[in-house]
C-alpha atoms as a PDB file:
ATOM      1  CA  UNK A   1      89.354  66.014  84.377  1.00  0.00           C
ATOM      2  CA  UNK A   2      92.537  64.392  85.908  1.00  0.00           C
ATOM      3  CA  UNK A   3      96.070  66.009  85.909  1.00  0.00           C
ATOM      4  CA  UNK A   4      97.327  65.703  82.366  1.00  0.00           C
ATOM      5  CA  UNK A   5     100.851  65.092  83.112  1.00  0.00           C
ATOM      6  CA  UNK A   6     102.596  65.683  79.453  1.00  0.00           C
ATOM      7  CA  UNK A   7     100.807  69.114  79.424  1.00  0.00           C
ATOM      8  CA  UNK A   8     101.992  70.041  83.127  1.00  0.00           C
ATOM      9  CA  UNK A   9     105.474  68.523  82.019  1.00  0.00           C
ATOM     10  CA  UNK A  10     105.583  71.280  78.959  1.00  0.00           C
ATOM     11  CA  UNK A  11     104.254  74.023  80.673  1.00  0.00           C
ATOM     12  CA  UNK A  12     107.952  73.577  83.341  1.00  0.00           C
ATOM     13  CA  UNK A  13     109.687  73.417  80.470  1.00  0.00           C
ATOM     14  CA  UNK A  14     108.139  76.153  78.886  1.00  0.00           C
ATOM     15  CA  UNK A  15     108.189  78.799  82.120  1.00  0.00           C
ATOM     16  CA  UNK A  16     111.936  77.936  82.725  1.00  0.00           C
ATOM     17  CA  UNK A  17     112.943  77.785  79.122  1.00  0.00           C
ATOM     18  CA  UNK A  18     110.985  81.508  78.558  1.00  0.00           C
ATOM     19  CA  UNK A  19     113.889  82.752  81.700  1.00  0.00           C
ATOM     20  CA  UNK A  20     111.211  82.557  84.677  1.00  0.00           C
ATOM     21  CA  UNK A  21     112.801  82.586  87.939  1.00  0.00           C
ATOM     22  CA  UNK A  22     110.548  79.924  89.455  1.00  0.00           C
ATOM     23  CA  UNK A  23     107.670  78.160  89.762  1.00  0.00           C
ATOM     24  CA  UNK A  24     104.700  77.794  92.542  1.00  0.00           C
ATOM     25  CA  UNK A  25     102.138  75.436  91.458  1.00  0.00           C
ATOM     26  CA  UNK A  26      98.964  74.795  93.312  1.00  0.00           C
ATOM     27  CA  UNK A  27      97.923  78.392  93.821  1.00  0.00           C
ATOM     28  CA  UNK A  28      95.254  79.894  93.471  1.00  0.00           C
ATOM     29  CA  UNK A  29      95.219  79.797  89.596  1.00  0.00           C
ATOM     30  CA  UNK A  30      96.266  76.520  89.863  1.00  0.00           C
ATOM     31  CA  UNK A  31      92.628  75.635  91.268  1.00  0.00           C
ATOM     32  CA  UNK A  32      94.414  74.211  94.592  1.00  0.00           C
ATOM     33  CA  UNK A  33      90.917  73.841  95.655  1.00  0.00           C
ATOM     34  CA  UNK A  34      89.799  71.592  93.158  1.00  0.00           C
ATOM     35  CA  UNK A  35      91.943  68.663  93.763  1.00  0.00           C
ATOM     36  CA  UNK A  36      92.343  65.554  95.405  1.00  0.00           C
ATOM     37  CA  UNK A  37      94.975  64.739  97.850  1.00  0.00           C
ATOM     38  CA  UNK A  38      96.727  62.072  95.332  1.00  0.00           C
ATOM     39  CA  UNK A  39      96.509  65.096  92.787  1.00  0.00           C
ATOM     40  CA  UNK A  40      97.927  67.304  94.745  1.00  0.00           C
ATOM     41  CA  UNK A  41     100.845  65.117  95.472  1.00  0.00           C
ATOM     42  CA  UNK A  42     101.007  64.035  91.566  1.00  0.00           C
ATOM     43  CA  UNK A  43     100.867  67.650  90.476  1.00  0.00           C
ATOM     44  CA  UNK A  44     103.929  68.077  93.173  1.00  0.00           C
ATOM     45  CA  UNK A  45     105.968  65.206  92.342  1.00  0.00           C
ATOM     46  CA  UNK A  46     105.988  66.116  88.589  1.00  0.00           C
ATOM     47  CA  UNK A  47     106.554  69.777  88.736  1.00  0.00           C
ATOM     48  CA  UNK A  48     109.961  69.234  90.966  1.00  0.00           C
ATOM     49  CA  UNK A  49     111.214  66.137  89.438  1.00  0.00           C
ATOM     50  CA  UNK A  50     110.620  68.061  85.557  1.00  0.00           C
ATOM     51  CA  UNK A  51     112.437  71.486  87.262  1.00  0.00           C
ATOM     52  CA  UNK A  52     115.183  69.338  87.945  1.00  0.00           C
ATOM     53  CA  UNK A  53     116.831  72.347  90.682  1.00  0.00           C
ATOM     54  CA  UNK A  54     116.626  74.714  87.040  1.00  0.00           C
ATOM     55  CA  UNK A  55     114.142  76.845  89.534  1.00  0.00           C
ATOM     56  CA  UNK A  56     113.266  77.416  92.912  1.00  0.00           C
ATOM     57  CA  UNK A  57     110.096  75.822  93.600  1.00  0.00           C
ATOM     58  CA  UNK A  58     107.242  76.636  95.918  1.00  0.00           C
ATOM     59  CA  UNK A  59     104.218  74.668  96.482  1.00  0.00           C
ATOM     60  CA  UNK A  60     101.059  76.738  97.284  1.00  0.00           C
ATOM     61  CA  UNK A  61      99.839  74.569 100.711  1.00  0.00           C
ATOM     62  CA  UNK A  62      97.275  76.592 101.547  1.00  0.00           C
ATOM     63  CA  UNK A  63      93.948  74.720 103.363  1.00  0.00           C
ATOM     64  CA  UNK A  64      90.963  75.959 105.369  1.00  0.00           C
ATOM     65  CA  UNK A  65      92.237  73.687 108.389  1.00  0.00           C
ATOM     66  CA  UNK A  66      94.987  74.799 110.105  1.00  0.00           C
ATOM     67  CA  UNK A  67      96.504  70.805 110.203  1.00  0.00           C
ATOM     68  CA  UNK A  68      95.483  70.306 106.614  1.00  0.00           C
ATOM     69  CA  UNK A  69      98.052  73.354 105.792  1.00  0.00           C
ATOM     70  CA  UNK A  70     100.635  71.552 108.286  1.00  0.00           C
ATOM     71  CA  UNK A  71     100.167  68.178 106.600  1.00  0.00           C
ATOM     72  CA  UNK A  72     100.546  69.458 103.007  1.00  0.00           C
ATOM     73  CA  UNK A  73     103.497  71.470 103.713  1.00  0.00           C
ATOM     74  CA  UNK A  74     105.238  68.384 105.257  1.00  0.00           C
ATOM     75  CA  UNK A  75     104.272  66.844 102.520  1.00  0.00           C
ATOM     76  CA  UNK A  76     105.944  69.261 100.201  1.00  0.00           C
ATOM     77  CA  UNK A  77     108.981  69.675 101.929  1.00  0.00           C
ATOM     78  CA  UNK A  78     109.750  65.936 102.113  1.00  0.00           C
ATOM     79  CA  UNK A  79     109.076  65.748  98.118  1.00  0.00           C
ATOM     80  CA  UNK A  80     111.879  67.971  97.694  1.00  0.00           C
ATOM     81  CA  UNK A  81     109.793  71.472  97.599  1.00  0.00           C
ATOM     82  CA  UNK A  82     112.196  74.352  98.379  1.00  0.00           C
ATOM     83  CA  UNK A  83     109.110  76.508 100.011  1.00  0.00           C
ATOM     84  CA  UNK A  84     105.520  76.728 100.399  1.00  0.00           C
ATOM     85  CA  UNK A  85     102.962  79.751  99.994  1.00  0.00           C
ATOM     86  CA  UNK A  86     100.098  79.650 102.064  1.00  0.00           C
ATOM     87  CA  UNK A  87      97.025  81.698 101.651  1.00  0.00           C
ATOM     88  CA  UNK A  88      95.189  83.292 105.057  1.00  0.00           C
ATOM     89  CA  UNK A  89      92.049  80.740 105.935  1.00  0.00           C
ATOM     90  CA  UNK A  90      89.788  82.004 103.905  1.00  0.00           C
ATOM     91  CA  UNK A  91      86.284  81.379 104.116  1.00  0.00           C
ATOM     92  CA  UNK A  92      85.859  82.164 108.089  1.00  0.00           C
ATOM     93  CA  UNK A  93      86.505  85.858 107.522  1.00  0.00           C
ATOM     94  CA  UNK A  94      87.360  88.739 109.847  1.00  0.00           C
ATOM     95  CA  UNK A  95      88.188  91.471 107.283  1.00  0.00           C
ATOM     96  CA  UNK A  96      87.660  92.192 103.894  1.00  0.00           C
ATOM     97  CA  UNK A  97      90.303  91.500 101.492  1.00  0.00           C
ATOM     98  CA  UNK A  98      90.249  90.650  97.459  1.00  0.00           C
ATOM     99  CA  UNK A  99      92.546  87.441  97.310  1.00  0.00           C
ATOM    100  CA  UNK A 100      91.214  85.924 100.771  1.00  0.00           C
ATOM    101  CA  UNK A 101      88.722  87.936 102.689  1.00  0.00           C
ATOM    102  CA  UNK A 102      91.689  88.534 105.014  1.00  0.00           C
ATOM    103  CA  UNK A 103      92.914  91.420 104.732  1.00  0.00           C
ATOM    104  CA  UNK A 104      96.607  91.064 106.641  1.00  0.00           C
ATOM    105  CA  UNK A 105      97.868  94.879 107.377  1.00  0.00           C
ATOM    106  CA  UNK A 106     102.009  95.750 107.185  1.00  0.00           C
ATOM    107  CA  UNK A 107     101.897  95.693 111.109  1.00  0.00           C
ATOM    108  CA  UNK A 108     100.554  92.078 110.905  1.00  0.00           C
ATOM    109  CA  UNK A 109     103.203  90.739 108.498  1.00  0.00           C
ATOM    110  CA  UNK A 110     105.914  92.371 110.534  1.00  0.00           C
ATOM    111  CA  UNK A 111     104.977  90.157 113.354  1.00  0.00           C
ATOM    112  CA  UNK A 112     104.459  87.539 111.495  1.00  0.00           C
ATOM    113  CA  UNK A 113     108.181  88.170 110.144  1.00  0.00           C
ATOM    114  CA  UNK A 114     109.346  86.894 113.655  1.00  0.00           C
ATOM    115  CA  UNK A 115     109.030  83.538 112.861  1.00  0.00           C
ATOM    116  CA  UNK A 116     111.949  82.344 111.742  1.00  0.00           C
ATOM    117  CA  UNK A 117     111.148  80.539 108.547  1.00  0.00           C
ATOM    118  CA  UNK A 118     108.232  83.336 107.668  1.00  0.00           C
ATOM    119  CA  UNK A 119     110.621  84.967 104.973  1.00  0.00           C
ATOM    120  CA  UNK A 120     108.547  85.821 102.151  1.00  0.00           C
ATOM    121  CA  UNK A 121     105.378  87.868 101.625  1.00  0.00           C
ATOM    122  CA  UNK A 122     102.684  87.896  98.780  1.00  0.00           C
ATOM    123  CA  UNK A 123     100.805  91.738  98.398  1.00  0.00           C
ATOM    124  CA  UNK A 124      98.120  90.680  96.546  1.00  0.00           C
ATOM    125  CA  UNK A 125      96.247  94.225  97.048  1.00  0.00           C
ATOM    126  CA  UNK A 126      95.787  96.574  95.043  1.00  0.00           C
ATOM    127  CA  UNK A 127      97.100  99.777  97.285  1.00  0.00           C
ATOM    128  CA  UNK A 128     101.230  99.367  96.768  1.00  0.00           C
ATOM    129  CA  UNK A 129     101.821 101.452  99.554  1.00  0.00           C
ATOM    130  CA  UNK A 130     101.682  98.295 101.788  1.00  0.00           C
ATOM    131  CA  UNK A 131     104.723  97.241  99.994  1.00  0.00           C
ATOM    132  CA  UNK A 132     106.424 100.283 100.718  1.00  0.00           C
ATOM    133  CA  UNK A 133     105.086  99.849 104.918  1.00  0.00           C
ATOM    134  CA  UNK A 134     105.705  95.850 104.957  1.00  0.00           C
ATOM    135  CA  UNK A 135     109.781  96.797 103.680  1.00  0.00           C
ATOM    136  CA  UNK A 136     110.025  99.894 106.124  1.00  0.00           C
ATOM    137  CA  UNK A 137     108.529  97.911 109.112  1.00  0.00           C
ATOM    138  CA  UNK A 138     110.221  94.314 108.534  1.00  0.00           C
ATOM    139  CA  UNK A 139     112.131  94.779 105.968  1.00  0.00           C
ATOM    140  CA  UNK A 140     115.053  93.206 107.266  1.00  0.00           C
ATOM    141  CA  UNK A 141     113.352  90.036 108.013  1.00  0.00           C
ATOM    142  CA  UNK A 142     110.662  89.581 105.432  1.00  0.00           C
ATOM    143  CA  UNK A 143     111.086  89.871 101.230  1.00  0.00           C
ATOM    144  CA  UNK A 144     108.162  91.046  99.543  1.00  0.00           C
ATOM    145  CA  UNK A 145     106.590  89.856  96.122  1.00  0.00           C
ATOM    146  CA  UNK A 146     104.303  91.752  94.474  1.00  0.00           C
ATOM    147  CA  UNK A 147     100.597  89.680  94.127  1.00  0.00           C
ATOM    148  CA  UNK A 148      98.995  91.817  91.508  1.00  0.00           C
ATOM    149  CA  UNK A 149     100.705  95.173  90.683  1.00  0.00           C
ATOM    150  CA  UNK A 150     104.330  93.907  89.448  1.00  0.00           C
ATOM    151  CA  UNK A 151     105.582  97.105  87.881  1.00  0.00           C
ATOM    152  CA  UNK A 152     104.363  99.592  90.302  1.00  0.00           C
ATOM    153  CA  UNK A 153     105.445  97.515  93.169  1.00  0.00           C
ATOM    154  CA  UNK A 154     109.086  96.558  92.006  1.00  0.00           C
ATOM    155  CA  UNK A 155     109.787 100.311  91.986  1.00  0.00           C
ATOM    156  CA  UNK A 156     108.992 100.495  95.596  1.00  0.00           C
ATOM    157  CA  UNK A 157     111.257  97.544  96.748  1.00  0.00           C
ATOM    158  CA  UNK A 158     109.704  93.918  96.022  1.00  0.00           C
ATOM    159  CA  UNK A 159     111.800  91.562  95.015  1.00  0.00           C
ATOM    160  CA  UNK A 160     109.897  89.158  93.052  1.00  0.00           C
ATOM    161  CA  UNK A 161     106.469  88.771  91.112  1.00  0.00           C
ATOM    162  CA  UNK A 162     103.974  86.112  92.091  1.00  0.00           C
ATOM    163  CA  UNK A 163     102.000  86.689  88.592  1.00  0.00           C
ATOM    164  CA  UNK A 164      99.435  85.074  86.812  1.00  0.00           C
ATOM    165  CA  UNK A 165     100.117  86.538  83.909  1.00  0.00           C
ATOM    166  CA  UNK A 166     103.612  85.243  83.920  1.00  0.00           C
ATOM    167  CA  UNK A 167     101.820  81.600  83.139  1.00  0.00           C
ATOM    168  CA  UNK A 168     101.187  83.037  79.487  1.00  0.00           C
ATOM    169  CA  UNK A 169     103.891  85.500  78.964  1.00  0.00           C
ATOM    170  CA  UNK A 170     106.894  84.456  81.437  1.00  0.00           C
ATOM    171  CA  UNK A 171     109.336  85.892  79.285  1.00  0.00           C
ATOM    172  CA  UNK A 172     108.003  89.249  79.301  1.00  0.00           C
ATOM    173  CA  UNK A 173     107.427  89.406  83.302  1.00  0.00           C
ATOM    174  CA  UNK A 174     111.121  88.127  83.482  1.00  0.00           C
ATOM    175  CA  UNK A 175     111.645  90.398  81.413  1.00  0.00           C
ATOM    176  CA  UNK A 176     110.041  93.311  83.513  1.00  0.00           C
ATOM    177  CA  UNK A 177     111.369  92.475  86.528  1.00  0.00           C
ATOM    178  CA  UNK A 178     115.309  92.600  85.379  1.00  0.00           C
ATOM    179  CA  UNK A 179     114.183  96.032  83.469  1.00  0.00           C
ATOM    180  CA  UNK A 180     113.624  97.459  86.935  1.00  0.00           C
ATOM    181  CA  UNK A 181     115.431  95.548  89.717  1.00  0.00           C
ATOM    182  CA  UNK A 182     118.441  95.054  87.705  1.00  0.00           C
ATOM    183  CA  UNK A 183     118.790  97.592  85.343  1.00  0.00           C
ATOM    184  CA  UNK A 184     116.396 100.639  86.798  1.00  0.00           C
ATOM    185  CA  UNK A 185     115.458 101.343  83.301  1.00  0.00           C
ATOM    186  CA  UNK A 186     111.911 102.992  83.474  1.00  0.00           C
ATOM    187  CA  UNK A 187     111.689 104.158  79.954  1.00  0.00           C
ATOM    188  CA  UNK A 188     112.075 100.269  79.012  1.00  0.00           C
ATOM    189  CA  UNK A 189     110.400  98.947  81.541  1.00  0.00           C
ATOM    190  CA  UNK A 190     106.927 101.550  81.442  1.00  0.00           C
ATOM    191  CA  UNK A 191     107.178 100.283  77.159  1.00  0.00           C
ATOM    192  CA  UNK A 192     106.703  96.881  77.494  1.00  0.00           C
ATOM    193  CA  UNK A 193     104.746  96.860  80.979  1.00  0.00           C
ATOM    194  CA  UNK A 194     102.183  98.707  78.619  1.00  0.00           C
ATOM    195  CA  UNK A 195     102.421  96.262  75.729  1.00  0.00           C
ATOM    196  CA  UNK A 196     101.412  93.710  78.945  1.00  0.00           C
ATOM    197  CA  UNK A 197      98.866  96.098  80.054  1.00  0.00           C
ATOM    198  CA  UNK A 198      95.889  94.512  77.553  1.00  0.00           C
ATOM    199  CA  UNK A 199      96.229  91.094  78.468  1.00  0.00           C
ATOM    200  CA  UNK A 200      96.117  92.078  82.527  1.00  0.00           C
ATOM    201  CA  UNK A 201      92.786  93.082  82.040  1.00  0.00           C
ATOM    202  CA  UNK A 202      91.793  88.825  81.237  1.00  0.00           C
ATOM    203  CA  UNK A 203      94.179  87.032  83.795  1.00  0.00           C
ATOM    204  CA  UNK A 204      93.108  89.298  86.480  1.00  0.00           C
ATOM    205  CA  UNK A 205      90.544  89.502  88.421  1.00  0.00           C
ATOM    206  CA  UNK A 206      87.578  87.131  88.874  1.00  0.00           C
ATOM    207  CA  UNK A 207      88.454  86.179  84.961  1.00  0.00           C
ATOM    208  CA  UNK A 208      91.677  85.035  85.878  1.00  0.00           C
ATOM    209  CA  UNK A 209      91.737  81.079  85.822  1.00  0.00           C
ATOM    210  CA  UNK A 210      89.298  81.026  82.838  1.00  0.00           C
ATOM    211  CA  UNK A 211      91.933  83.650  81.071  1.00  0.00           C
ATOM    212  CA  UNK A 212      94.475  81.858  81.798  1.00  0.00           C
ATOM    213  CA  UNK A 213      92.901  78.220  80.364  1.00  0.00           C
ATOM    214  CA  UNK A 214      91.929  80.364  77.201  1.00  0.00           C
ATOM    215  CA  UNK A 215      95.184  81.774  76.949  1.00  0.00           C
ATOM    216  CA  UNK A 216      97.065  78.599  76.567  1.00  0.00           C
ATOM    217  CA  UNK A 217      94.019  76.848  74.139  1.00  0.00           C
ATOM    218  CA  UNK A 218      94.971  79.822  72.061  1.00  0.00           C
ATOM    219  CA  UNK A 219      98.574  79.184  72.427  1.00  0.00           C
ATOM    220  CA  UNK A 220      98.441  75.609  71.532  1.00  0.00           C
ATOM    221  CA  UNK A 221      98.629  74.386  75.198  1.00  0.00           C
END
């Protein structure tokens, strides 16, 4: 199937209208894999020009090709992309990790947080102690989002959720979010992280872009 532009166009609207705080298409769950290169710039061009600045957004450049990454992210930037998110290469593996098979330790990203437009980091694992490691060895240098575990990782410093989940329910993970980082309200925030819980368990792991697609069918999207 080719990009259906009036359904992309309503799913911007919808994330920013339901208060998310911005948008990274061509991620994972956005099947970055499975397009072409005129896609890929389509699915770019319409998800900034429909933000309209509302949101910060980030285009997920990530490639098995070291060039391929450096292309796309030009690409991005000069299509008015305010970042990029770029996955480890992933097939050639040297470690075992769930998002990747690259499993990139807190001592790693701290170097990596020398570069001086490496600001932002995705923990996609499932041990938030790295969070907690990542902020106490670059902390200073490098902002973390939670990958997977929003709740338990907000509480230990990230700043920001890179969720699937929020595709379906953006208000609530909005929601989440301010119930910790802004307002450190636990009672809140533990009640409706557990009215979340249920639907976790179908936009996460290897479920998670065929949730997500029967998510929205059931939503009308």
């Amino acid at each position: 199937k080719k990009v259906d532009e009036a359904a992309l166009k309503r799913l911007v609207d919808f994330q920013i209208e339901e208060g998310i705080h911005g948008l990274i298409p061509l991620g994972s769950t956005g099947e970055f894999l499975s397009v072409t290169p005129d896609e890929r710039r389509q699915i770019v061009e319409i998800v900034v020009k429909q933000a309209a600045a509302r949101v910060p957004v980030l285009i997920g450049t990530g490639a098995e090709w070291t060039d391929e990454v450096v292309r796309t992210s030009r690409e991005a930037e000069s299509m008015g992309a305010d970042g990029v998110m770029i996955i480890p290469s992933y097939s050639a593996a040297c470690s075992a990790a769930a998002t990747a098979n690259v499993d990139m330790m807190p001592e790693l990203i701290a170097r990596l947080a020398q570069i001086p437009n490496c600001q932002y980091v995705k923990e996609s694992t499932l041990d938030p102690t790295r969070v907690r490691d990542i902020i106490r060895l670059a902390g200073d240098r490098m902002t973390v989002f939670a990958g997977v575990l929003g709740y338990e990782s907000f509480w230990l410093g990230a700043e920001g959720w890179v969720a699937v989940c929020s595709n379906v329910i953006p208000r609530w993970s909005a929601q989440l979010f301010k119930l910790v980082a802004d307002k450190r309200d636990m009672d809140a925030a533990l009640a409706l992280y557990k009215k979340m819980t249920p639907l976790l368990w179908w936009v996460g792991g290897p479920r998670y872009v065929s949730g997500t697609k029967a998510c929205f069918e059931m939503m009308g999207m």
